[in-house]
Protein backbone atom coordinates (compact mmCIF):
# COMPACT_ATOMS: atom_id res chain seq x y z
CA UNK A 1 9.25 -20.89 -43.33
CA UNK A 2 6.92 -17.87 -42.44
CA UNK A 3 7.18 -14.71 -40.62
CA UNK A 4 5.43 -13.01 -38.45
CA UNK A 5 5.45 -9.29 -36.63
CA UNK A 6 3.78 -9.19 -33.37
CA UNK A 7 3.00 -5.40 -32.35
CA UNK A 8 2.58 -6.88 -28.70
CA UNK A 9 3.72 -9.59 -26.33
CA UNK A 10 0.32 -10.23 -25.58
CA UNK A 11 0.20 -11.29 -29.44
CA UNK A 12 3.20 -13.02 -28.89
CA UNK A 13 1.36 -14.99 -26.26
CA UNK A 14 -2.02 -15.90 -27.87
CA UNK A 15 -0.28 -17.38 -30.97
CA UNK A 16 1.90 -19.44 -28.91
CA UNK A 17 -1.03 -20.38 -26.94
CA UNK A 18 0.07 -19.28 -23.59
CA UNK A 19 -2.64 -17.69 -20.94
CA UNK A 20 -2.09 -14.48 -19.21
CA UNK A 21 -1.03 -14.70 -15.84
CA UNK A 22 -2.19 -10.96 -15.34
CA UNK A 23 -5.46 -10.73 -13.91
CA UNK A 24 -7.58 -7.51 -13.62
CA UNK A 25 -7.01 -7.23 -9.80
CA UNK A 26 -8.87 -4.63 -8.11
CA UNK A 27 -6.67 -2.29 -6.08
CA UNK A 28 -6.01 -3.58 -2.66
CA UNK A 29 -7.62 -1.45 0.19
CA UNK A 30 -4.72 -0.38 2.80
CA UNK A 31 -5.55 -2.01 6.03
CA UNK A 32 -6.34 0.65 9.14
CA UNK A 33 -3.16 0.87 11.51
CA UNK A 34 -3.83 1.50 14.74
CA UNK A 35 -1.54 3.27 17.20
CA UNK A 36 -0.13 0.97 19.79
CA UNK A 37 0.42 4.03 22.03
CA UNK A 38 -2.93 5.40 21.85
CA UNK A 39 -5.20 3.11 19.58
CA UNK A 40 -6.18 5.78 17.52
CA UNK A 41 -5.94 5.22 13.69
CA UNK A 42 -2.84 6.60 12.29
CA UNK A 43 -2.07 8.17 8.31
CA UNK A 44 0.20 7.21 6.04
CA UNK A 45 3.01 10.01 5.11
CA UNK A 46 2.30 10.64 1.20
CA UNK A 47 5.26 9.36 -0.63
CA UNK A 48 6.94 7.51 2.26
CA UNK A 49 6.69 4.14 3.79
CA UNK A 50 6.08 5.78 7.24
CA UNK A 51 2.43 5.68 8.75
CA UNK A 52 2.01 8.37 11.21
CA UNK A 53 0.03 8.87 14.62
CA UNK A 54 -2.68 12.07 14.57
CA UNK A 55 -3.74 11.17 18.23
CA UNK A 56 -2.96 12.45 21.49
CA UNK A 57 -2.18 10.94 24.73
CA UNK A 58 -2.54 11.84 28.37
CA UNK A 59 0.89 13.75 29.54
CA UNK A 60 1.99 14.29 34.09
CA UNK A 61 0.03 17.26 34.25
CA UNK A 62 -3.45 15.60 33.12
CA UNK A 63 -3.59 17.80 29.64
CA UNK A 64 -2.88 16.06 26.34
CA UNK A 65 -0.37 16.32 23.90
CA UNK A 66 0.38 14.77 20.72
CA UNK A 67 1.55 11.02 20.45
CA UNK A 68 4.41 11.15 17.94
CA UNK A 69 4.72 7.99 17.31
CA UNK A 70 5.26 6.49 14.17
CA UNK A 71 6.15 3.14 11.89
CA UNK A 72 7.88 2.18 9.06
CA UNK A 73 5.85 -0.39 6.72
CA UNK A 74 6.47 -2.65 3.39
């Protein structure tokens, strides 16, 4: 009986002859939420799962102010 020391499980793998289920995926590009207020695009909070609105919406008086709203996402 022999021995072997693997330094990796990818070592591991390739002399059991499994594949690699990892891929090289290319980072997924976030999809553009859109305000359901307003329409306008909205930003995601850096560190959070909450996307925030930047646009501004018609108030009584006919001036604008900012359209607060905001979602919680995966």
């Amino acid at each position: 009986m022999s021995y072997q020391t693997f330094k990796s499980f990818a070592d591991v793998q390739k002399a059991l002859g499994f594949k690699s289920k990892i891929k090289n995926e290319k980072p997924k590009e976030e999809k553009v939420i859109k305000c359901r207020i307003c329409g306008a695009p909205m930003k995601r909070v850096p560190g959070t799962n909450i996307v925030a609105c930047s646009g501004e919406i018609k108030n009584k008086e006919g001036g604008t102010e900012p359209c607060k709203n905001f979602i919680l996402v995966e």
